[in-house]
N, C-alpha and C. Protein backbone atom coordinates (compact mmCIF):
# COMPACT_ATOMS: atom_id res chain seq x y z
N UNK A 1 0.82 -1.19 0.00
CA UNK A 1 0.00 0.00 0.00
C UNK A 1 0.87 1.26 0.00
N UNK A 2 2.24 1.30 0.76
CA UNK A 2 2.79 2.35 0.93
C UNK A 2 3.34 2.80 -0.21
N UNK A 3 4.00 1.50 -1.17
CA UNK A 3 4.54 2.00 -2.79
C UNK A 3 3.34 2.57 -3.37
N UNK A 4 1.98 2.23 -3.25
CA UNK A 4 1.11 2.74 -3.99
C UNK A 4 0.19 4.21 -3.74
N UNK A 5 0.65 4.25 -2.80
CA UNK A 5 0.68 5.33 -2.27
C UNK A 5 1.54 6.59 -2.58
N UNK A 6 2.78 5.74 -2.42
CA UNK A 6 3.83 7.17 -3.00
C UNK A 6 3.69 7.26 -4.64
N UNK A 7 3.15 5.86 -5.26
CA UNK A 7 2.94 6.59 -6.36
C UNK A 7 1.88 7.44 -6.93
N UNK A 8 1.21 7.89 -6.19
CA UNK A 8 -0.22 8.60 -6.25
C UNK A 8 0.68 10.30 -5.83
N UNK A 9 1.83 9.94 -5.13
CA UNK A 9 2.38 11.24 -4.97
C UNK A 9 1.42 12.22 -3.79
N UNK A 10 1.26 11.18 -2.81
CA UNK A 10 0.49 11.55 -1.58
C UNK A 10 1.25 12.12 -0.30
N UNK A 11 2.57 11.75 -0.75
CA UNK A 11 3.80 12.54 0.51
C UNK A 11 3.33 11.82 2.11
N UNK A 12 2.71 10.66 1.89
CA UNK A 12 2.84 10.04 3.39
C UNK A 12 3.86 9.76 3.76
N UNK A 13 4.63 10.33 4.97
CA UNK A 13 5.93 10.15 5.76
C UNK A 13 6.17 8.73 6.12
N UNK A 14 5.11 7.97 6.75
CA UNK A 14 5.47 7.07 7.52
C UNK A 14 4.28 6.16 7.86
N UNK A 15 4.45 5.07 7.74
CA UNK A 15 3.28 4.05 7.97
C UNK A 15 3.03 3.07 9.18
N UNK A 16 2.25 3.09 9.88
CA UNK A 16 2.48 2.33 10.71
C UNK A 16 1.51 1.30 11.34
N UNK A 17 2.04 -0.36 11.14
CA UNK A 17 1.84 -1.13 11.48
C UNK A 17 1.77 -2.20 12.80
N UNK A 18 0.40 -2.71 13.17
CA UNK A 18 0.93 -3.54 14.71
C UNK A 18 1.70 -4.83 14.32
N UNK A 19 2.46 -5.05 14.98
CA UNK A 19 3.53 -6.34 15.00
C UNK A 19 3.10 -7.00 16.08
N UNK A 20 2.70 -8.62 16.12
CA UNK A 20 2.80 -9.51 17.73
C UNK A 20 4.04 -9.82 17.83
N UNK A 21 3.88 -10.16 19.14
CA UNK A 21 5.63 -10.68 19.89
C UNK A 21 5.82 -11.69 18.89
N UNK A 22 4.64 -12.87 18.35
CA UNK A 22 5.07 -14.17 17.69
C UNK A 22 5.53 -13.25 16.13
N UNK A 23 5.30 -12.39 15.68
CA UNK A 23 5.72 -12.21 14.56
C UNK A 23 7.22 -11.72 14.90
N UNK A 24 7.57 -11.03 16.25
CA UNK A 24 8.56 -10.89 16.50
C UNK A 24 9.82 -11.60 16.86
N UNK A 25 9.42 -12.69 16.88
CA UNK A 25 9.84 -14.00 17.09
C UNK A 25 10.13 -14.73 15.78
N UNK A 26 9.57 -14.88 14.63
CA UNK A 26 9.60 -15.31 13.35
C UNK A 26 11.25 -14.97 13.42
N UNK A 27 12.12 -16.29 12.82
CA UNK A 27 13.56 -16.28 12.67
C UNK A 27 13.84 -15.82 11.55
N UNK A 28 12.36 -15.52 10.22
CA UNK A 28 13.28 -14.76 9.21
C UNK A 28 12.73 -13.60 8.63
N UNK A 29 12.13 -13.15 10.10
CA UNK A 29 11.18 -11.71 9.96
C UNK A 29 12.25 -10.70 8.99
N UNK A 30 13.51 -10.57 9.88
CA UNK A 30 15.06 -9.41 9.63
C UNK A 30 15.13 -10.11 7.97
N UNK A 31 15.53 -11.16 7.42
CA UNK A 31 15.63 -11.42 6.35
C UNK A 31 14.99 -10.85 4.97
N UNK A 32 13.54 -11.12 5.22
CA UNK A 32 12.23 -10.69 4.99
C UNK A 32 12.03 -9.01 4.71
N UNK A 33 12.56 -8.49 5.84
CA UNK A 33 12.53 -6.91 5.95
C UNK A 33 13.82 -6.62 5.17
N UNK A 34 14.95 -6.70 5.00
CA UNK A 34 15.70 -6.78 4.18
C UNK A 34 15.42 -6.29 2.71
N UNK A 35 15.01 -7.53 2.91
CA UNK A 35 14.75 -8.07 1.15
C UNK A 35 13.47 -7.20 0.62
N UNK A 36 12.86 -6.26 0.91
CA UNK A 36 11.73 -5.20 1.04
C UNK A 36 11.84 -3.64 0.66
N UNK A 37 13.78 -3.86 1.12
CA UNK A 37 14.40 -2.56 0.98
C UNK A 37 13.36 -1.23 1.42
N UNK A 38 12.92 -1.36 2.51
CA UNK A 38 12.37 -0.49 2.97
C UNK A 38 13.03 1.19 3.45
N UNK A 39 12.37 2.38 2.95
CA UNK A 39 13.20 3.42 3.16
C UNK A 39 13.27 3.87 4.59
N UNK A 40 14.52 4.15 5.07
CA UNK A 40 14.74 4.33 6.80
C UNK A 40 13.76 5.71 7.18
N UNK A 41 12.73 5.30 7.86
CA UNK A 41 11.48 6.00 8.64
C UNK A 41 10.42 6.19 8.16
N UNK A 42 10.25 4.96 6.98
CA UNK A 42 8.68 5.00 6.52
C UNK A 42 7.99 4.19 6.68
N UNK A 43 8.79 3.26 8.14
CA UNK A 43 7.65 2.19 8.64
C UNK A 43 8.25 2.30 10.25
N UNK A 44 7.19 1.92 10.75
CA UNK A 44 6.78 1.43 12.56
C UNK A 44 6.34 0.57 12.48
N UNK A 45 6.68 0.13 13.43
CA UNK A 45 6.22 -1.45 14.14
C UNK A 45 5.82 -0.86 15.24
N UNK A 46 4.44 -1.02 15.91
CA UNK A 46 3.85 -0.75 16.84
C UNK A 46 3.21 -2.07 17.88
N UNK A 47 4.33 -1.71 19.08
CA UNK A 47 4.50 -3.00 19.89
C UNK A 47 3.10 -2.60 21.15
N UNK A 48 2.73 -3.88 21.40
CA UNK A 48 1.88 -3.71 21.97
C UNK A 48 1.67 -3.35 23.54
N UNK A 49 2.07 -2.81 24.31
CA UNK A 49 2.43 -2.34 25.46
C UNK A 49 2.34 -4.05 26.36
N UNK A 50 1.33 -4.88 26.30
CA UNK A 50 0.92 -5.58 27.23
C UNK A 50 1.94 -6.92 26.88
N UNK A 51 2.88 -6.69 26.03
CA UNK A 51 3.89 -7.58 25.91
C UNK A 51 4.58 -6.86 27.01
N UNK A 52 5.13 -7.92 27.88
CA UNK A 52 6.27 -7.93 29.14
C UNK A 52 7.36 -7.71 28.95
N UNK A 53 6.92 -6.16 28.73
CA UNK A 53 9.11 -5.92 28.16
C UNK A 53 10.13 -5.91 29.03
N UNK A 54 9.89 -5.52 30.63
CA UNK A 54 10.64 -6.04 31.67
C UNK A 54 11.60 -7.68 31.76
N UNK A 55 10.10 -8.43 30.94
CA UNK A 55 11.29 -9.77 30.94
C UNK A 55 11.46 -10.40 29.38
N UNK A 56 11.71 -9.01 28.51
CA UNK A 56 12.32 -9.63 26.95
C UNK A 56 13.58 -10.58 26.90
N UNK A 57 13.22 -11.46 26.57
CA UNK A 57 14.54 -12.53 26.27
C UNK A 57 15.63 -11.98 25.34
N UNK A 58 16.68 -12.38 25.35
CA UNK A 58 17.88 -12.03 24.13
C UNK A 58 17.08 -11.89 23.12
N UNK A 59 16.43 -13.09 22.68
CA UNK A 59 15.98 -13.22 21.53
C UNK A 59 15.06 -12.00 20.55
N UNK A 60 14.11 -11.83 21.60
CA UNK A 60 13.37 -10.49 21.18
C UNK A 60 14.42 -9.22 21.12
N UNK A 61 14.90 -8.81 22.35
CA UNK A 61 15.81 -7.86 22.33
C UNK A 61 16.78 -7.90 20.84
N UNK A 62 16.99 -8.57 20.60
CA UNK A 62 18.01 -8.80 19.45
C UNK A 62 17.26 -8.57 18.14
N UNK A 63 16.14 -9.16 18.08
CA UNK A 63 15.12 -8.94 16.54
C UNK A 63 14.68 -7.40 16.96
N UNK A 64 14.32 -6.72 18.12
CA UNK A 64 14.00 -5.31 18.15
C UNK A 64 15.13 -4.90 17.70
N UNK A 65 16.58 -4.62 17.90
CA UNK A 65 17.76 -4.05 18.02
C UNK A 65 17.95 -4.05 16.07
N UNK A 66 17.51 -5.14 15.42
CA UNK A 66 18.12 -5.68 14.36
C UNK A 66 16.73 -4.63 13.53
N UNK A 67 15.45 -5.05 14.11
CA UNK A 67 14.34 -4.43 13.24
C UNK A 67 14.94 -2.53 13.06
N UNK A 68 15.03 -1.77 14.57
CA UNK A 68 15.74 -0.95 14.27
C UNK A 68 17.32 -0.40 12.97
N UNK A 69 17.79 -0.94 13.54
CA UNK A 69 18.96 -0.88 12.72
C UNK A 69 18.55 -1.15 10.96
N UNK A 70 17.57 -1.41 10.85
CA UNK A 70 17.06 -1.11 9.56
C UNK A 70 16.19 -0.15 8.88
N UNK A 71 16.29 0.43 9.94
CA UNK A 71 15.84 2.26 9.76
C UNK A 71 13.80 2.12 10.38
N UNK A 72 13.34 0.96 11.01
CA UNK A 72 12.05 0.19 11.31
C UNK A 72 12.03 1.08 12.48
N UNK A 73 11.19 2.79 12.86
CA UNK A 73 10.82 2.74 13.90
C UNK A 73 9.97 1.70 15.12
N UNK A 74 10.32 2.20 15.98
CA UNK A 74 9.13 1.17 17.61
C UNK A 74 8.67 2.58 17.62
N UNK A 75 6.86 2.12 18.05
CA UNK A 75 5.94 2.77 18.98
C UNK A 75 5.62 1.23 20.04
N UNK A 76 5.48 2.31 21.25
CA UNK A 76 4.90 1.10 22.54
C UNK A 76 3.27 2.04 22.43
N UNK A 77 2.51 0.93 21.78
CA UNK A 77 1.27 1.34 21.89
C UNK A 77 0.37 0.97 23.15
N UNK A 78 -1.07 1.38 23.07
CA UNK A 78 -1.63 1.89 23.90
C UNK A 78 -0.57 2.26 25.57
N UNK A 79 0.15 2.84 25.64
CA UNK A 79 0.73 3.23 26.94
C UNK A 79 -0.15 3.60 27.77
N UNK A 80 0.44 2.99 28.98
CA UNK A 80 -0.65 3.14 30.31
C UNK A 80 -1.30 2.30 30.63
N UNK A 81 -1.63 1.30 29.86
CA UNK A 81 -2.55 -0.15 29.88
C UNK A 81 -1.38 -1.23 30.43
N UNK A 82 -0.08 -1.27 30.27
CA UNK A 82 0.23 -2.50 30.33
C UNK A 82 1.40 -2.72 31.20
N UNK A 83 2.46 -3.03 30.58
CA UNK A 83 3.34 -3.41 31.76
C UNK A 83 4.87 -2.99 31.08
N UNK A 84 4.95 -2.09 31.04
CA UNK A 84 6.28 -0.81 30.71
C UNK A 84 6.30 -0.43 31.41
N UNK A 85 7.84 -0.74 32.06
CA UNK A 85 7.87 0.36 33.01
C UNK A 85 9.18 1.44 32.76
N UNK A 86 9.61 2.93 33.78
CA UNK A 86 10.47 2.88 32.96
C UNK A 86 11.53 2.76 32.36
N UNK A 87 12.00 1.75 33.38
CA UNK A 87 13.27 1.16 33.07
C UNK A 87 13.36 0.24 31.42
N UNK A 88 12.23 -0.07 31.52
CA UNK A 88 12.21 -1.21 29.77
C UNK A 88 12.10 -0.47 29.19
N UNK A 89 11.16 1.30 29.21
CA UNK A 89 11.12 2.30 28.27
C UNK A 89 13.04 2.99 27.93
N UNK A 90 13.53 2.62 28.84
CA UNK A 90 14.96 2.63 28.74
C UNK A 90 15.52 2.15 27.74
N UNK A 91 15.51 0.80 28.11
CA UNK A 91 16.52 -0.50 27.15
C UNK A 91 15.74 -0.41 25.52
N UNK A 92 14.42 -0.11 26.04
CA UNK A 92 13.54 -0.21 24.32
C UNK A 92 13.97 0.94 23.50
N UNK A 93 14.33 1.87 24.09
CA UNK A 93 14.13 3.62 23.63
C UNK A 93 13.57 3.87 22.35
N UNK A 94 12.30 3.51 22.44
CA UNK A 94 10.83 3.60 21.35
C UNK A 94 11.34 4.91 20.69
N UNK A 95 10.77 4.99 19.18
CA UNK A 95 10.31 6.34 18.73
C UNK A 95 9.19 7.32 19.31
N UNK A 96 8.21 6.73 19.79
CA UNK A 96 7.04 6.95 20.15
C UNK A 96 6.49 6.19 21.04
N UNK A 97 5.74 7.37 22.24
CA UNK A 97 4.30 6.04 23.30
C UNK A 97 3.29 6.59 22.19
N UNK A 98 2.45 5.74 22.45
CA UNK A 98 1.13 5.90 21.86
C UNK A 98 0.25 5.90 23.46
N UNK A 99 -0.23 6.95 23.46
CA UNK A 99 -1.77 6.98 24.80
C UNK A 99 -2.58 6.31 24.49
N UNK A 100 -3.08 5.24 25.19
CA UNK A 100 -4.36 4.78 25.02
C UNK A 100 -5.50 5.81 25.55
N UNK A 101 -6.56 5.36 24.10
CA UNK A 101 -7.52 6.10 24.24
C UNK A 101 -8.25 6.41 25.56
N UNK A 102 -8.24 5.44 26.61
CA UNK A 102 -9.00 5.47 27.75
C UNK A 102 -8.43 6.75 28.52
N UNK A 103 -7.23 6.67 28.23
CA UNK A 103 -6.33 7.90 29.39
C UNK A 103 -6.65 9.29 28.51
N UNK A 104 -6.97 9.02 26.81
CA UNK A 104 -7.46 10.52 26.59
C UNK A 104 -8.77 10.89 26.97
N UNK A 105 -9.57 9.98 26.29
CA UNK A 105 -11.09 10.38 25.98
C UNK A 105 -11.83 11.48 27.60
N UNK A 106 -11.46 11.01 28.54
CA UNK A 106 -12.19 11.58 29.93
C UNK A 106 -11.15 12.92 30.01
N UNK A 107 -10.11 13.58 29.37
CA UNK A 107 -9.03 14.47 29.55
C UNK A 107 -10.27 15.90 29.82
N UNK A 108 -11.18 16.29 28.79
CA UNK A 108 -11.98 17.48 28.52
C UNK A 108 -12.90 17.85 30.31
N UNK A 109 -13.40 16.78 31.01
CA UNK A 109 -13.78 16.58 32.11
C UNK A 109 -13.01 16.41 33.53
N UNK A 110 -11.78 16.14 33.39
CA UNK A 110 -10.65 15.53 34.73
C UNK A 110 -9.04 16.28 34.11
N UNK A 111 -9.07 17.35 35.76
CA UNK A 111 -7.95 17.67 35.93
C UNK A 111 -7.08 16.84 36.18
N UNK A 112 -7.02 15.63 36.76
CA UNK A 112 -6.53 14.68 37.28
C UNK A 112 -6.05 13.87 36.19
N UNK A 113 -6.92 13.37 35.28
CA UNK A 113 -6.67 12.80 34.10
C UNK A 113 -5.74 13.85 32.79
N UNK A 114 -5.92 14.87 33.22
CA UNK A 114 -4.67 15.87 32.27
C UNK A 114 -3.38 15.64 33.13
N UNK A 115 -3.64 15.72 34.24
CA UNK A 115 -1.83 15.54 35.13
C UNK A 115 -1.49 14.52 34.52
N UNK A 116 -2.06 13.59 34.71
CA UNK A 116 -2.13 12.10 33.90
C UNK A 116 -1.18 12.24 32.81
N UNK A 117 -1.67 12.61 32.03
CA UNK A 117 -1.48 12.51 30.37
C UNK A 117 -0.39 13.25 29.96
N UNK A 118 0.14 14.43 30.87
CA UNK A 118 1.11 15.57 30.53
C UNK A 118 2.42 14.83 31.65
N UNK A 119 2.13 13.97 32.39
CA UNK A 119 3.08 13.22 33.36
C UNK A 119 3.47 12.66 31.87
N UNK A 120 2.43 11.80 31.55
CA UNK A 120 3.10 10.83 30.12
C UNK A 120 4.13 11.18 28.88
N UNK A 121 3.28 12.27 28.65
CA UNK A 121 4.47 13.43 27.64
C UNK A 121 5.14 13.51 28.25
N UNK A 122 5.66 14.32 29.87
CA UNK A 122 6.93 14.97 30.08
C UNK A 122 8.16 13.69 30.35
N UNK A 123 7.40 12.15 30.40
CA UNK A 123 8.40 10.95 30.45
C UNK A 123 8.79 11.06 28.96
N UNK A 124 7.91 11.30 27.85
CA UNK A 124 8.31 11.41 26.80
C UNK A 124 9.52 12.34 26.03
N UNK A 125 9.49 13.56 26.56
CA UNK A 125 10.05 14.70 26.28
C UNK A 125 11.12 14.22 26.52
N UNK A 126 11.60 13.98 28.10
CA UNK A 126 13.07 13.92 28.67
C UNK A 126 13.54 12.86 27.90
N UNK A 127 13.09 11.98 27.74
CA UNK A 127 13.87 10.47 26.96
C UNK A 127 13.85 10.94 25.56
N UNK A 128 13.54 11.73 25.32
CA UNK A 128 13.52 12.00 23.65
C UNK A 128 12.54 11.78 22.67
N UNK A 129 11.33 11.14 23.17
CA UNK A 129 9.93 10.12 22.73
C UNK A 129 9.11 10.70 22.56
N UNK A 130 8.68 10.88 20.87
CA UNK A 130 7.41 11.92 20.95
C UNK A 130 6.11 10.28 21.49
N UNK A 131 4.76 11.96 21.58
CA UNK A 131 3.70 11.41 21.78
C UNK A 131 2.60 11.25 20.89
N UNK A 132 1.88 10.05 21.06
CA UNK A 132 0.97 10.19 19.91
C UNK A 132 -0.67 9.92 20.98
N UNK A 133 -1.29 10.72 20.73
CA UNK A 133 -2.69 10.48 21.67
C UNK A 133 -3.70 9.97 20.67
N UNK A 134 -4.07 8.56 21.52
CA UNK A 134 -5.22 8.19 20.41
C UNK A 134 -6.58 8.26 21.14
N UNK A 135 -8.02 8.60 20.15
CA UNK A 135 -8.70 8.64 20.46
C UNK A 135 -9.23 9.86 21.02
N UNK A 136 -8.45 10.72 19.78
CA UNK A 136 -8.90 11.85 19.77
C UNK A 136 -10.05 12.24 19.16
N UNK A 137 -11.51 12.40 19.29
CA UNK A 137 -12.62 12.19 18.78
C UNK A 137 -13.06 13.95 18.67
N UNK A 138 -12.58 14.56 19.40
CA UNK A 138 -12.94 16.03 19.28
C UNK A 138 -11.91 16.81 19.15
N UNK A 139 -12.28 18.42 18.38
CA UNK A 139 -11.58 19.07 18.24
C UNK A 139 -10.83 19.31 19.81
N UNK A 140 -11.59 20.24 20.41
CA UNK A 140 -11.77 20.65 22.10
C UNK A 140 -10.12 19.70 22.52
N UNK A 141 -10.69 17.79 22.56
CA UNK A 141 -9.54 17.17 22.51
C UNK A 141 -7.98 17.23 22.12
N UNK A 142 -8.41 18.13 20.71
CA UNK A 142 -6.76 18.28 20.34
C UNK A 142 -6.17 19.41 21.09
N UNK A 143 -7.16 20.47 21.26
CA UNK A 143 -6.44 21.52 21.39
C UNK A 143 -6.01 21.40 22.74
N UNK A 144 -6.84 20.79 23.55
CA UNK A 144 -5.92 20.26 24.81
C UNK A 144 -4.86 19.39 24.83
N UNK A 145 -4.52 18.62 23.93
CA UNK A 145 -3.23 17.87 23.93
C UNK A 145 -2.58 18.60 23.65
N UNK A 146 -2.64 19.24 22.40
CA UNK A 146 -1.30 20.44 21.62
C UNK A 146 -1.11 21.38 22.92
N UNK A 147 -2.17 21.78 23.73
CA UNK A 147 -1.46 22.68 24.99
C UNK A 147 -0.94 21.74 26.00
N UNK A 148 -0.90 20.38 26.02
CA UNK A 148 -0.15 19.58 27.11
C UNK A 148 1.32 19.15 26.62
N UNK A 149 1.28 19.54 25.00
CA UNK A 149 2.56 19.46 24.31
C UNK A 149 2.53 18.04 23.86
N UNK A 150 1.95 17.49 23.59
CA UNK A 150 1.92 15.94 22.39
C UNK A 150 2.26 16.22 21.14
N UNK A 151 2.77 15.71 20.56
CA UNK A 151 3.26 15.63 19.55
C UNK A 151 2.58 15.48 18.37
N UNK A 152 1.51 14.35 18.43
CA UNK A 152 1.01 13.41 17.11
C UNK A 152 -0.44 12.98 17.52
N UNK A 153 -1.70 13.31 16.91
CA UNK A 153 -3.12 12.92 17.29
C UNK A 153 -3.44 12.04 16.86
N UNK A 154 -4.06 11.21 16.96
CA UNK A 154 -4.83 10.36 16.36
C UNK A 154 -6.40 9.74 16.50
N UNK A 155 -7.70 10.06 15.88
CA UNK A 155 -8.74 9.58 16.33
C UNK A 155 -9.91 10.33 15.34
N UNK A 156 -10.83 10.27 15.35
CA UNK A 156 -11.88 10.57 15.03
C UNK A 156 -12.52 11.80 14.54
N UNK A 157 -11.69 12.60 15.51
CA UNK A 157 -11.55 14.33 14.90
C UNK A 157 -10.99 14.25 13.47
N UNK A 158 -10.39 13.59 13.32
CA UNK A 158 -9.64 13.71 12.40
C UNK A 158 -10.22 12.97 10.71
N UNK A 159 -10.31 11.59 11.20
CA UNK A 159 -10.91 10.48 9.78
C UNK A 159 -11.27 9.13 10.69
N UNK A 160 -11.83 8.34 10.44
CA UNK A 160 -12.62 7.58 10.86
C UNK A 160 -11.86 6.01 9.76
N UNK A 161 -11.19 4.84 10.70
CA UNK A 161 -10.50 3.87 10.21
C UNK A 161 -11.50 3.58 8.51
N UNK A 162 -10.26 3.49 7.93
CA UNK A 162 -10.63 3.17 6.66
C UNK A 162 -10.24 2.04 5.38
N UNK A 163 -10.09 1.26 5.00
CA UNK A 163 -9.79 0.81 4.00
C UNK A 163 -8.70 1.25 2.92
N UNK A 164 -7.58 1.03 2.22
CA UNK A 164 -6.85 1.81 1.29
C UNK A 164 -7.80 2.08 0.82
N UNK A 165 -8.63 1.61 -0.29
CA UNK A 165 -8.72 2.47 -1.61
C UNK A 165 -9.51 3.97 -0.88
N UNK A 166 -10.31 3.74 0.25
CA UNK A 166 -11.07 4.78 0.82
C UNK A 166 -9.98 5.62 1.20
N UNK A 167 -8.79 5.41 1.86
CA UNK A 167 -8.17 6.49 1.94
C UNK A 167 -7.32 7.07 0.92
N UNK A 168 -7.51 6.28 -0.13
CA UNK A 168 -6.33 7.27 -1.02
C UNK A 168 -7.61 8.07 -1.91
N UNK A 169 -8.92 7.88 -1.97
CA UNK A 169 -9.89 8.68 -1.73
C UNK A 169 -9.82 9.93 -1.38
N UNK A 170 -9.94 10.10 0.59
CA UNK A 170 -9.56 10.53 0.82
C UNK A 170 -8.65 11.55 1.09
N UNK A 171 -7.24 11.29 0.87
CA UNK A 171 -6.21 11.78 0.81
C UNK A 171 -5.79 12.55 -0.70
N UNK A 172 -6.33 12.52 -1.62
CA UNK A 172 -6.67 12.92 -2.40
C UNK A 172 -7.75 14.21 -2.59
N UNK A 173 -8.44 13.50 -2.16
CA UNK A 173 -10.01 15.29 -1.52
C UNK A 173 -9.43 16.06 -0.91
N UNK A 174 -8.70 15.51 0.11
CA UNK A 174 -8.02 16.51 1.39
C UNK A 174 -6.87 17.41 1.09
N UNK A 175 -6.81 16.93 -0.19
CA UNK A 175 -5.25 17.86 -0.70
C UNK A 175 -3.86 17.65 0.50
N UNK A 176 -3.87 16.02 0.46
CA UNK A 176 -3.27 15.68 1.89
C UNK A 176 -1.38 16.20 1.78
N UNK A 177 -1.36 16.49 2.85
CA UNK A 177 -0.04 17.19 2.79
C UNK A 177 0.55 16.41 3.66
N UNK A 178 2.10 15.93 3.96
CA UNK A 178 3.15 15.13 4.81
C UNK A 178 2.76 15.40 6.14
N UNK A 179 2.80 14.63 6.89
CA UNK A 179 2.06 14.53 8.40
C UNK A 179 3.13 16.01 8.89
N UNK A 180 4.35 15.57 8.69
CA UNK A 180 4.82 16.54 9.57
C UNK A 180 4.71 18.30 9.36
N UNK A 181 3.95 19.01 8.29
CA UNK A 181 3.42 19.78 7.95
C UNK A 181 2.07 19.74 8.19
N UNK A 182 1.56 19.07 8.68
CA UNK A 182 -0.07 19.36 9.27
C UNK A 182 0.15 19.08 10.79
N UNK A 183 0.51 17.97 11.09
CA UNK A 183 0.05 17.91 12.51
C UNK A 183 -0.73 16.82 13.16
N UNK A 184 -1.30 16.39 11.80
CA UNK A 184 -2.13 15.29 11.25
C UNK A 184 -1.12 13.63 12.25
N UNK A 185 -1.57 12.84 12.32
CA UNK A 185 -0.74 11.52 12.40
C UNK A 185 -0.76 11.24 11.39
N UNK A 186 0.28 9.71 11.30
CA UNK A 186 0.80 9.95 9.97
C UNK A 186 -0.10 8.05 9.52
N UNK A 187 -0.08 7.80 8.11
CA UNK A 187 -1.38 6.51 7.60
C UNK A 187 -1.05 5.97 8.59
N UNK A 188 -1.93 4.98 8.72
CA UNK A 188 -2.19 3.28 9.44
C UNK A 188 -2.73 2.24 8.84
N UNK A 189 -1.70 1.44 8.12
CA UNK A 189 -2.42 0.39 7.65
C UNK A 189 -3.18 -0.09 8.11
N UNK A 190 -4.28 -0.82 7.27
CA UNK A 190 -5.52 -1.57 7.87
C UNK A 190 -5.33 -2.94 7.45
C-alpha cells in the first residue's frame, strides 16, 4: 500500500503497522525486511504495550535491536494499559508512546486525568519520545493535547479507520499534505 501510495504522490511520511511478539519472534522476519528494501522511517512497528518488556529474552531484544537498525521505527502502543515500566522504556528507547484512548477520551472533564497525560508526555520529552494520543474524537480534545505538548493525534476528529482504496480517496479530496506539515498523524495500515 505504501509503494502505492507514494505513487499517487500523496507525501505520506510514515506508515504504521501492529507487529505480535510471535511475529517478532519469526527467525526470518530481519531477512524478509531486508529483502523489502524499505526506506529508513517509513515504517513502525507498533508494539503492543501488554507484551512484558521487563522480561524480553535475548531473543526479542536482538530482533528489536536488528528491526531498528534497519531504519524500522518502535511505537509502545496503547501506553498506560500494560506493563512498561520505565526502566524497559529505557533499554527499548521507542520512537514513540502511543496513549491509550482510555487515558485521553475523559481528559476534557478531569484535571486529574490531564496531570495524567502531561506526566506521560513529560516521560516522553526527557527520553527523547514523541507522543501520539489516540482517540482523539474532538476538536476541544486536540487543542488540549497540543497545549499539554503531544506531539502526534490520532482519532476521530480527524478520519474515521478506513480501508486503502477509501483512503487514497480521501487523501486525495483533502489535498493531503506530509504529516509533519499538518500535525495530522501519519497513515495506518488496515
Amino acid at each position: 500500500q505504501s509503494m502505492r501510495w507514494e505513487g499517487q504522490d500523496l507525501g505520506i511520511a510514515r506508515v504504521s503497522v501492529n507487529v505480535s511478539c510471535q511475529r517478532l519472534r519469526d527467525d526470518n522476519l530481519l531477512e524478509k525486511l531486508r529483502a523489502m528494501n524499505i526506506r529508513p522511517g517509513s515504517l513502525t512497528f507498533e508494539l503492543l504495550e501488554s507484551i512484558s518488556f521487563d522480561t524480553l529474552d535475548d531473543g526479542l531484544k536482538q530482533a528489536i535491536d536488528g528491526i531498528k537498525s534497519l531504519g524500522i521505527e518502535i511505537e509502545i502502543d496503547d501506553f498506560g494499559t500494560g506493563h512498561a515500566s520505565i526502566v524497559s522504556l529505557l533499554e527499548l528507547s521507542p520512537a514513540r508512546l502511543k496513549i491509550d484512548r482510555r487515558l485521553v477520551q475523559p481528559l476534557l472533564e478531569s484535571t486529574a486525568q490531564q496531570s495524567l497525560v502531561r506526566s506521560i508526555i513529560d516521560i516522553g520529552k526527557v527520553r527523547d519520545i514523541e507522543t501520539v494520543a489516540e482517540g482523539v474524537e474532538t476538536l476541544a480534545h486536540a487543542e488540549l493535547l497540543r497545549g499539554l505538548g503531544c506531539h502526534i493525534l490520532q482519532g476521530y476528529a480527524f478520519a474515521r479507520p478506513m480501508g486503502a482504496d477509501d483512503f487514497l480517496a480521501f487523501a486525495k479530496a483533502r489535498g493531503w499534505m506530509p504529516a509533519a506539515k499538518t500535525g495530522l498523524t501519519t497513515a495506518r495500515a488496515s
